[in-house]
PDB file of N, CA and C in Angstrom:
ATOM      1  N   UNK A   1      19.565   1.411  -7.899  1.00  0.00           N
ATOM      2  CA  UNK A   1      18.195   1.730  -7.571  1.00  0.00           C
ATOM      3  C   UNK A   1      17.891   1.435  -6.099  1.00  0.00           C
ATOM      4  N   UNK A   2      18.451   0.329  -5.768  1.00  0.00           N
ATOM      5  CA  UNK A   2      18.455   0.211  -4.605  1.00  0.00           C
ATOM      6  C   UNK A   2      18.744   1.240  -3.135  1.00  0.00           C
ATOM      7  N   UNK A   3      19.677   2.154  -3.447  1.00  0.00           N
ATOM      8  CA  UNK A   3      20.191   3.163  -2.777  1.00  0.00           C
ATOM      9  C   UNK A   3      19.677   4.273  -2.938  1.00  0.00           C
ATOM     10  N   UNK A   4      18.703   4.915  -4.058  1.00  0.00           N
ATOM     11  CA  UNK A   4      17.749   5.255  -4.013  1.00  0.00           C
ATOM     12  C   UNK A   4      17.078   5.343  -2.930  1.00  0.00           C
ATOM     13  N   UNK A   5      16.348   4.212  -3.215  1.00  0.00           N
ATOM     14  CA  UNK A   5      15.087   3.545  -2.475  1.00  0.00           C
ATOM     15  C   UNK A   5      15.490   3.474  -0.730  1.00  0.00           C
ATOM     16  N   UNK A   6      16.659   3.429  -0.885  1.00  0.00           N
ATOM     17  CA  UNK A   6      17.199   3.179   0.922  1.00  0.00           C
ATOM     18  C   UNK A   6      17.066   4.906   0.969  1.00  0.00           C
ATOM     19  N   UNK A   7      17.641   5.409   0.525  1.00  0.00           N
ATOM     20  CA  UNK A   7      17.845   7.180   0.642  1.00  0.00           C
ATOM     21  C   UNK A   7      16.729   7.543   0.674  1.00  0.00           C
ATOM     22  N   UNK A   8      15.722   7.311   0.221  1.00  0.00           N
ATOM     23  CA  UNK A   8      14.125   7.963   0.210  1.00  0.00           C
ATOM     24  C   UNK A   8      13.606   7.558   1.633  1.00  0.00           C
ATOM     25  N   UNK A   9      14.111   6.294   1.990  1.00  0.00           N
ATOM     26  CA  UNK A   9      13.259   5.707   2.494  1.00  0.00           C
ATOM     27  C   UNK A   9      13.574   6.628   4.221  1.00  0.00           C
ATOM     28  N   UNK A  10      15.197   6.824   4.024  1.00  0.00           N
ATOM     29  CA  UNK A  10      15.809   7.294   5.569  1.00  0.00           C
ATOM     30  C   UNK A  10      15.013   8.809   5.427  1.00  0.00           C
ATOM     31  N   UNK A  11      14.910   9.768   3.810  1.00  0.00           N
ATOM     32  CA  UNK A  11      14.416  10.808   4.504  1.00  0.00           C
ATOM     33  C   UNK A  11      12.705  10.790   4.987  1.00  0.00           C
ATOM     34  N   UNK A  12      12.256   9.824   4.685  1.00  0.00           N
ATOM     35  CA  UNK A  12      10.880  10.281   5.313  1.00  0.00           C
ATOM     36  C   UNK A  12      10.790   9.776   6.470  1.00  0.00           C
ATOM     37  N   UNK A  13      11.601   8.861   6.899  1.00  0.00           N
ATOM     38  CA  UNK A  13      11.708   8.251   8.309  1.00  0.00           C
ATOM     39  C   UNK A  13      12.372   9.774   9.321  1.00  0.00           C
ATOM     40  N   UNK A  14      12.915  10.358   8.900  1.00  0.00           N
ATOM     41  CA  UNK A  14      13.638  11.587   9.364  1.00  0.00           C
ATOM     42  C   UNK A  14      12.942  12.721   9.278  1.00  0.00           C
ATOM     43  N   UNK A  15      11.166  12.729   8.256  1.00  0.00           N
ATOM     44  CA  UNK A  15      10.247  13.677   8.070  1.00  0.00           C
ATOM     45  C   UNK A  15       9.499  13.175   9.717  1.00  0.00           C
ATOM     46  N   UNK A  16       9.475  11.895   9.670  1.00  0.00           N
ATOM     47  CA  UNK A  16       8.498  11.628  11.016  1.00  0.00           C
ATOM     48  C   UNK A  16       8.772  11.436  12.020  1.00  0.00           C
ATOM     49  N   UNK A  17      10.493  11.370  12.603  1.00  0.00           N
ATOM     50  CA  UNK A  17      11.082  11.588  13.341  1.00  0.00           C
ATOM     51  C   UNK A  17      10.978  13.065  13.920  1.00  0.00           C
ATOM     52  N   UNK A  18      11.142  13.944  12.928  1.00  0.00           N
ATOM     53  CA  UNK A  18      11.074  15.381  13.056  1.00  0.00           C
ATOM     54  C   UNK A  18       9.372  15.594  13.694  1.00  0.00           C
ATOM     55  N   UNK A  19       8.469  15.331  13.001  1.00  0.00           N
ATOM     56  CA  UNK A  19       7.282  15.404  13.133  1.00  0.00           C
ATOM     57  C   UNK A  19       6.763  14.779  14.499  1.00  0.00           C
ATOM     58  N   UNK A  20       7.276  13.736  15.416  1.00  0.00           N
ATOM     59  CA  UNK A  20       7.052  13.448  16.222  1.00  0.00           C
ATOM     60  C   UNK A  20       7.735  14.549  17.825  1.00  0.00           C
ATOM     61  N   UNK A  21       9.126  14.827  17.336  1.00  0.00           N
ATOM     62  CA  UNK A  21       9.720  15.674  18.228  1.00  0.00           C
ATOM     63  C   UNK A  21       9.286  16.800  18.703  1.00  0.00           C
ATOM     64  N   UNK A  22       8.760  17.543  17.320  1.00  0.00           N
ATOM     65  CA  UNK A  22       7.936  18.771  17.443  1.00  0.00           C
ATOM     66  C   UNK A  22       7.018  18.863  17.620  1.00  0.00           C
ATOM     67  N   UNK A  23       6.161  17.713  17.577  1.00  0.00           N
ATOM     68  CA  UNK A  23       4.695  18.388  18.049  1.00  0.00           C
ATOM     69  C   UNK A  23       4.221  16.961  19.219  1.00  0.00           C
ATOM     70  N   UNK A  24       4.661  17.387  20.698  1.00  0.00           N
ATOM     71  CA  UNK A  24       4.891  16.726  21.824  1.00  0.00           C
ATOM     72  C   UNK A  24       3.638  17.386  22.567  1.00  0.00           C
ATOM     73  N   UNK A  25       2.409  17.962  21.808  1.00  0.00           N
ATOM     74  CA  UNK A  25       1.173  18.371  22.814  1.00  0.00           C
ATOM     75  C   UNK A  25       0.679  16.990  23.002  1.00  0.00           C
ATOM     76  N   UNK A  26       0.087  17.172  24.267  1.00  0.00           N
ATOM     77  CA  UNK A  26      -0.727  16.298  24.449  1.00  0.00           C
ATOM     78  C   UNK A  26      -2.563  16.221  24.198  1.00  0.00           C
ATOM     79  N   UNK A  27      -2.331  15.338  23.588  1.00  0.00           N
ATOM     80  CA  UNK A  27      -4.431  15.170  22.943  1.00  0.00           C
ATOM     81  C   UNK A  27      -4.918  13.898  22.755  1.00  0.00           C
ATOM     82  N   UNK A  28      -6.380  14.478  23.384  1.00  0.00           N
ATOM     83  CA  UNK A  28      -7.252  12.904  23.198  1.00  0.00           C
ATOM     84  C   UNK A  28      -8.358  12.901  22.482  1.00  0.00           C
ATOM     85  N   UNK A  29      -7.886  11.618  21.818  1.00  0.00           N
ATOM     86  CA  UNK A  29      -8.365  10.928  20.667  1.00  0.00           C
ATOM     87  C   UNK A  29      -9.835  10.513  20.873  1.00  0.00           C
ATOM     88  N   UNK A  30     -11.440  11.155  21.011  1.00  0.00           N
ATOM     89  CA  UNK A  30     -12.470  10.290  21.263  1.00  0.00           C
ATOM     90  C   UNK A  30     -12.980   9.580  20.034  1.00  0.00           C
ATOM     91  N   UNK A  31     -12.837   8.808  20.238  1.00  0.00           N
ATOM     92  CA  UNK A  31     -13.330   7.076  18.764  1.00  0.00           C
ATOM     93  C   UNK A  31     -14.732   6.821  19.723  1.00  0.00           C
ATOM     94  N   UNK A  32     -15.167   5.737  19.138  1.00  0.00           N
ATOM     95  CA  UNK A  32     -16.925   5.749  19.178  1.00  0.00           C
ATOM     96  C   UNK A  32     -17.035   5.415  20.453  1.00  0.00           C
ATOM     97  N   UNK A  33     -16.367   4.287  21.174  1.00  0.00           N
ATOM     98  CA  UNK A  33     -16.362   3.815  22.838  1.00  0.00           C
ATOM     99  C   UNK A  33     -15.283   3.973  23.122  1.00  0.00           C
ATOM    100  N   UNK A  34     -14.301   4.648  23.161  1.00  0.00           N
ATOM    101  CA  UNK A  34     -13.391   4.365  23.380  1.00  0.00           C
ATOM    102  C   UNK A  34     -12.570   6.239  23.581  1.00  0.00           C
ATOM    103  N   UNK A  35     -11.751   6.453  24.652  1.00  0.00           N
ATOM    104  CA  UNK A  35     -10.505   7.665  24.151  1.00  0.00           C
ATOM    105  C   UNK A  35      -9.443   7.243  24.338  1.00  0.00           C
ATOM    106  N   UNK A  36      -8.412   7.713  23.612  1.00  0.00           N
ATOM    107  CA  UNK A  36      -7.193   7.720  23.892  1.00  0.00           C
ATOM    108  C   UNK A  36      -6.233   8.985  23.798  1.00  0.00           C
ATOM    109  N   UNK A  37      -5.337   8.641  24.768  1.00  0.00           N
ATOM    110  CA  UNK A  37      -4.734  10.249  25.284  1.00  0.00           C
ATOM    111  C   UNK A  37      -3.245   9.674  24.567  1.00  0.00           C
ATOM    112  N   UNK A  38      -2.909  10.387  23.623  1.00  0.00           N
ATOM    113  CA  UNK A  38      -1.135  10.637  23.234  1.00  0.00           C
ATOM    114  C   UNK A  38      -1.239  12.187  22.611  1.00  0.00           C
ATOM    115  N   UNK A  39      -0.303  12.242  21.936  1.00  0.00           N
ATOM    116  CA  UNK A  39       0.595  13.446  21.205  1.00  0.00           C
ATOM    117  C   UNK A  39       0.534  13.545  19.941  1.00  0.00           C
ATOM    118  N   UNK A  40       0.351  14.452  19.806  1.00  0.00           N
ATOM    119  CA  UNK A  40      -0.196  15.179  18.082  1.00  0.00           C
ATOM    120  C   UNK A  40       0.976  14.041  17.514  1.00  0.00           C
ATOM    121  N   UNK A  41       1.915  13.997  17.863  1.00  0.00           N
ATOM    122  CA  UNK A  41       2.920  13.840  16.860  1.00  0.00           C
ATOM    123  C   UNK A  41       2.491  12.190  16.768  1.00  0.00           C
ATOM    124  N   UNK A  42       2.163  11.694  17.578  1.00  0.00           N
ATOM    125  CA  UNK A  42       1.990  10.475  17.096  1.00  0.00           C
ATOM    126  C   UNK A  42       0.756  10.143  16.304  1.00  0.00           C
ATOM    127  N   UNK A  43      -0.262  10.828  16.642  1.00  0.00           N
ATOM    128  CA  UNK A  43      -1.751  10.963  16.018  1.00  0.00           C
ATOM    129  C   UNK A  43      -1.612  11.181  14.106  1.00  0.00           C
ATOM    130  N   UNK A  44      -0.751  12.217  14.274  1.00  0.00           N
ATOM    131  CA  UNK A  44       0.061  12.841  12.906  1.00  0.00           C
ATOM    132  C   UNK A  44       0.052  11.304  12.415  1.00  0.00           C
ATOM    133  N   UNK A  45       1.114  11.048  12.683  1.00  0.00           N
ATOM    134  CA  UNK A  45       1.926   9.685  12.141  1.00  0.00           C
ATOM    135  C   UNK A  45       1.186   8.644  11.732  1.00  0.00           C
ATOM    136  N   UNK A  46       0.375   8.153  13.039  1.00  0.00           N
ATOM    137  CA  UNK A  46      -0.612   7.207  13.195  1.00  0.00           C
ATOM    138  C   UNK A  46      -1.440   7.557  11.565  1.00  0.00           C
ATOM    139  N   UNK A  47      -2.351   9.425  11.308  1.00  0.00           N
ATOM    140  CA  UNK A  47      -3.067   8.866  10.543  1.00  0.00           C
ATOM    141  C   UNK A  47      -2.329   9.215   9.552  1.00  0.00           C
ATOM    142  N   UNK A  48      -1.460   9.676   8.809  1.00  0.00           N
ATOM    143  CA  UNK A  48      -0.415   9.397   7.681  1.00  0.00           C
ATOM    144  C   UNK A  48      -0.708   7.947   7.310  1.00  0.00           C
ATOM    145  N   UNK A  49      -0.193   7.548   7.969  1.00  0.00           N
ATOM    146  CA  UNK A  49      -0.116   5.584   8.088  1.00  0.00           C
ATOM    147  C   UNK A  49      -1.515   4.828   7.546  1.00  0.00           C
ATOM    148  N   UNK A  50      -2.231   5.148   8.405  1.00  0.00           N
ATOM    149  CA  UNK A  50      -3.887   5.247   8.024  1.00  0.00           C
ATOM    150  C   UNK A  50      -4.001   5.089   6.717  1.00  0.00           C
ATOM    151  N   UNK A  51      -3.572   6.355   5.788  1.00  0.00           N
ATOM    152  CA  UNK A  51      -4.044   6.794   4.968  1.00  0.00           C
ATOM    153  C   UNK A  51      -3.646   6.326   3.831  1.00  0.00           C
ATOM    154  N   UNK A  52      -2.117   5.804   4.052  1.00  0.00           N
ATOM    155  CA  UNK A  52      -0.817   5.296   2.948  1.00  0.00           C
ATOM    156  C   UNK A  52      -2.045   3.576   3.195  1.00  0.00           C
ATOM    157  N   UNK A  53      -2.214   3.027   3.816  1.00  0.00           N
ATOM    158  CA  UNK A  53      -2.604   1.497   4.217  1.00  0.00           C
ATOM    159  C   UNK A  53      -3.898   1.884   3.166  1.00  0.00           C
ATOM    160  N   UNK A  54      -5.202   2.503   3.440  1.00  0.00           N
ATOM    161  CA  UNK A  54      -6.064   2.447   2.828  1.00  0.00           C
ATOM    162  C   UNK A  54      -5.746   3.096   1.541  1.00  0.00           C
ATOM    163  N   UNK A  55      -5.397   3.948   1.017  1.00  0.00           N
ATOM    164  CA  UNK A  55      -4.735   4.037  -0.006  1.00  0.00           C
ATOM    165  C   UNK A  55      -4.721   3.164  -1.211  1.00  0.00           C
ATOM    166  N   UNK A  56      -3.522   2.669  -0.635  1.00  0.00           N
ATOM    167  CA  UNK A  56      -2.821   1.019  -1.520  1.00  0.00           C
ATOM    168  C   UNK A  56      -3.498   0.127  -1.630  1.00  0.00           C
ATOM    169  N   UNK A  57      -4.796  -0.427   0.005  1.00  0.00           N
ATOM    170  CA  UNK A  57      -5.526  -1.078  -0.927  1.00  0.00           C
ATOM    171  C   UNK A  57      -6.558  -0.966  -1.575  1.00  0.00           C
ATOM    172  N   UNK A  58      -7.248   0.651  -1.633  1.00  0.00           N
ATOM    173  CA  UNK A  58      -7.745   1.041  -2.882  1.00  0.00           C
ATOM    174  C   UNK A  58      -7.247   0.723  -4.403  1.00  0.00           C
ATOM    175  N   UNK A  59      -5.869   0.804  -4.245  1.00  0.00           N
ATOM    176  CA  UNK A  59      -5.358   0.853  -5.365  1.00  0.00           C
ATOM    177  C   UNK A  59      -5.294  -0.623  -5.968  1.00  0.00           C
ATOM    178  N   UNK A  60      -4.626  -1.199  -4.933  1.00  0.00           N
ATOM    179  CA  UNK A  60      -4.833  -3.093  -4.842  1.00  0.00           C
ATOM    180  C   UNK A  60      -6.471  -3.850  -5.183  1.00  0.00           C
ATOM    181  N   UNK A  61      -7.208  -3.317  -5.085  1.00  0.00           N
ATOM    182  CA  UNK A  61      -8.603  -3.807  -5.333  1.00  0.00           C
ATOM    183  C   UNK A  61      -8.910  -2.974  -6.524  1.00  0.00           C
ATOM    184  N   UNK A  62      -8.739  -1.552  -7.030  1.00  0.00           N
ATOM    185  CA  UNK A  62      -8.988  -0.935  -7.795  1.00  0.00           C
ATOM    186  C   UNK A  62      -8.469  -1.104  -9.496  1.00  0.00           C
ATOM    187  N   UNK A  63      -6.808  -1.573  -9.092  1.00  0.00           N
ATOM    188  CA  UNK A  63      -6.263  -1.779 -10.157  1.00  0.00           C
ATOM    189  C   UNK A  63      -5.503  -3.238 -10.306  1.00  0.00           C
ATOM    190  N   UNK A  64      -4.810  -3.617  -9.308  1.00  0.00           N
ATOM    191  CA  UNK A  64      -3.626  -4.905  -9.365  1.00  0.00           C
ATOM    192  C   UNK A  64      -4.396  -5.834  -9.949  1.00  0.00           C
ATOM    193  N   UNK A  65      -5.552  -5.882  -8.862  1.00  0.00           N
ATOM    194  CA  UNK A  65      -6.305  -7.034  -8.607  1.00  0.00           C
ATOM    195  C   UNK A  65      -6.798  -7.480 -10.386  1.00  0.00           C
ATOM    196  N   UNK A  66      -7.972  -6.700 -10.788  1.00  0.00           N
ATOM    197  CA  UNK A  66      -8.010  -6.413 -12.288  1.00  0.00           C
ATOM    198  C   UNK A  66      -7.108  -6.710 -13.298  1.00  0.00           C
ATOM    199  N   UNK A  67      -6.019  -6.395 -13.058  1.00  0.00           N
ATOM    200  CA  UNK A  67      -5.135  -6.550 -14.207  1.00  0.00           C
ATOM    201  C   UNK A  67      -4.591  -7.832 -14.089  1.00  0.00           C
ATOM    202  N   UNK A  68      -4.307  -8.499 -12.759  1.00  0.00           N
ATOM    203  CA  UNK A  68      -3.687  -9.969 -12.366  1.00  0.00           C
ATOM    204  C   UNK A  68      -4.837 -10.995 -13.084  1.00  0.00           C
ATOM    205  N   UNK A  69      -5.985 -10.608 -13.221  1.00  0.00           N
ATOM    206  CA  UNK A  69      -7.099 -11.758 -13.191  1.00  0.00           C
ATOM    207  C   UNK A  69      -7.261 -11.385 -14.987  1.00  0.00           C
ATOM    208  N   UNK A  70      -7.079 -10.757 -15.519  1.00  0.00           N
ATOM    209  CA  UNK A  70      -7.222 -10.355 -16.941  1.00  0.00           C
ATOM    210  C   UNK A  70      -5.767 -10.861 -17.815  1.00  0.00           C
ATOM    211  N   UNK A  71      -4.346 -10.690 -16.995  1.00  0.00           N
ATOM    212  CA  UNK A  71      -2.949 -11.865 -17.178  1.00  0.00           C
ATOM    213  C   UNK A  71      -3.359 -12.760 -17.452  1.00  0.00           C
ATOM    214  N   UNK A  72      -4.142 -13.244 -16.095  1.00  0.00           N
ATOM    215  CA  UNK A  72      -3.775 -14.699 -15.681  1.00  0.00           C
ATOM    216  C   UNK A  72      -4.941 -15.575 -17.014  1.00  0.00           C
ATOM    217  N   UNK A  73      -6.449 -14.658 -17.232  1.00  0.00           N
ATOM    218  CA  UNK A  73      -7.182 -15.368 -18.149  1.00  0.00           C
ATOM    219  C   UNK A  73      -6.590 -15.498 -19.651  1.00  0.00           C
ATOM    220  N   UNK A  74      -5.353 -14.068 -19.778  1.00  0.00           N
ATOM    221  CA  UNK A  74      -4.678 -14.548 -21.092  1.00  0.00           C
ATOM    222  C   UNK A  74      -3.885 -15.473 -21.527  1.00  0.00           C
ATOM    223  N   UNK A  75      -3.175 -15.716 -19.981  1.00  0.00           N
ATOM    224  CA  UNK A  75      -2.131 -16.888 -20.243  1.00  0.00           C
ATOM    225  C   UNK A  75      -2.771 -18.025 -20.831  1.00  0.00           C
ATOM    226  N   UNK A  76      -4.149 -18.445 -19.947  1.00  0.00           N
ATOM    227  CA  UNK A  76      -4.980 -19.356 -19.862  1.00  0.00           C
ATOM    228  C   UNK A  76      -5.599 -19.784 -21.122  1.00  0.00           C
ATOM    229  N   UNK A  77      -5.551 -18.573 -21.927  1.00  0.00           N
ATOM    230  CA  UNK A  77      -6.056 -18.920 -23.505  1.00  0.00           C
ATOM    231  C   UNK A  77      -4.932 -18.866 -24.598  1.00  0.00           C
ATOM    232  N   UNK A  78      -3.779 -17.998 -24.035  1.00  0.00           N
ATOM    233  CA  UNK A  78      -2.523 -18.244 -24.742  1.00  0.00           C
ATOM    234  C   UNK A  78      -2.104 -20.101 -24.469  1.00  0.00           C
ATOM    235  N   UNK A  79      -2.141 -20.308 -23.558  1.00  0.00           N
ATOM    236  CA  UNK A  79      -1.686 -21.866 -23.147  1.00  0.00           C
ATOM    237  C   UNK A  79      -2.497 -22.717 -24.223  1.00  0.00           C
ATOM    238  N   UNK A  80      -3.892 -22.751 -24.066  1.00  0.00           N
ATOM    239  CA  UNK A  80      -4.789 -23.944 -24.739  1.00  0.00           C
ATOM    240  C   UNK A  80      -4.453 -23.488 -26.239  1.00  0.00           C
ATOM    241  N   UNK A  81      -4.396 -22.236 -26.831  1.00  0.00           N
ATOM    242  CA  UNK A  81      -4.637 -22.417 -28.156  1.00  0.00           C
ATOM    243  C   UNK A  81      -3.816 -22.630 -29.192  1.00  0.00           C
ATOM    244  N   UNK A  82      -2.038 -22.951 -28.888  1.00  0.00           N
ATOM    245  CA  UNK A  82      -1.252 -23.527 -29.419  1.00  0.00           C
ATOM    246  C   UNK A  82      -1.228 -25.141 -29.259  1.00  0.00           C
ATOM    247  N   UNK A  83      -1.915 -25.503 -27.956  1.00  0.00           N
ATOM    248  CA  UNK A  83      -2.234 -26.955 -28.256  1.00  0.00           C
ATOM    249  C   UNK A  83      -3.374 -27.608 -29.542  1.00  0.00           C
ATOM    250  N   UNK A  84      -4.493 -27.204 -28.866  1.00  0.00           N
ATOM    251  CA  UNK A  84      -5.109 -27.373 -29.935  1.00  0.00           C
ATOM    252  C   UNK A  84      -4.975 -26.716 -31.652  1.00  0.00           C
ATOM    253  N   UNK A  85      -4.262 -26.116 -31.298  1.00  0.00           N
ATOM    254  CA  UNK A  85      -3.679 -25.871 -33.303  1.00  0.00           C
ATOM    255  C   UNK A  85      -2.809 -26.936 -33.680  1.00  0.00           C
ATOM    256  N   UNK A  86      -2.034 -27.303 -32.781  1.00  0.00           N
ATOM    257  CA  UNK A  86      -0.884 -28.814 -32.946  1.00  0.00           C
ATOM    258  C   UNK A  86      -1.959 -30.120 -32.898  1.00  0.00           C
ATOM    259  N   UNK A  87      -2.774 -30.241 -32.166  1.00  0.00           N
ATOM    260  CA  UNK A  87      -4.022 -31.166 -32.596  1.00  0.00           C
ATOM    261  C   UNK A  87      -4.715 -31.035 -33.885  1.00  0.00           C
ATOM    262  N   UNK A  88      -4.882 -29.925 -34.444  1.00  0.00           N
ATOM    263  CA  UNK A  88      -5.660 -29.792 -35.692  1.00  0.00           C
ATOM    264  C   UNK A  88      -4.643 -30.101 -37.197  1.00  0.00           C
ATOM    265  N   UNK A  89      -3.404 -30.133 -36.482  1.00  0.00           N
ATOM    266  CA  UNK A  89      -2.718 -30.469 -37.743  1.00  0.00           C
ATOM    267  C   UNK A  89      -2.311 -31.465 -37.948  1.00  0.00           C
ATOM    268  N   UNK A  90      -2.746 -32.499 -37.035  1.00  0.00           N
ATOM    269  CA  UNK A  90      -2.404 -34.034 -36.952  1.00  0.00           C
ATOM    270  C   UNK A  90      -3.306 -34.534 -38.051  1.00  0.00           C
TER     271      UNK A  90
END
């Protein structure tokens, strides 16, 4: 699985390699105070990146988060309620 995961990982590094080579225009970026002057290809990239980051932690606040805190309260009642059943049979 591992080699997989390395193989996936080289072709999209090789999607944005490509993606940076080819598109070498130059453009500027105006943000609220601020411009900045690079190349589509990096802008590309840049908001790809953007998008994968906010994304995940949509997904991380949307779902992980939820399900870690709903575990963690089961363990929490799985733990106490074999004690106290071994107390009740004393």
């Amino acid at each position: 699985m591992n080699v997989f995961r390395l193989v996936v990982a080289l072709v999209f590094l090789g999607f944005g390699l490509l993606i940076g080579v080819l598109n070498t225009q130059p453009i500027t970026l105006k943000l609220l105070f601020t411009q900045i002057e690079t190349s589509s290809g990096v802008a590309i990239i840049l908001s790809l990146l953007a998008g994968v980051l906010i994304g995940g932690l949509i997904v991380l606040a949307a779902v992980a988060w939820p399900l870690y805190n709903k575990l963690r309260r089961a363990g929490k009642a799985g733990a106490a309620a074999p004690s106290s059943a071994a107390d009740s049979s004393l």
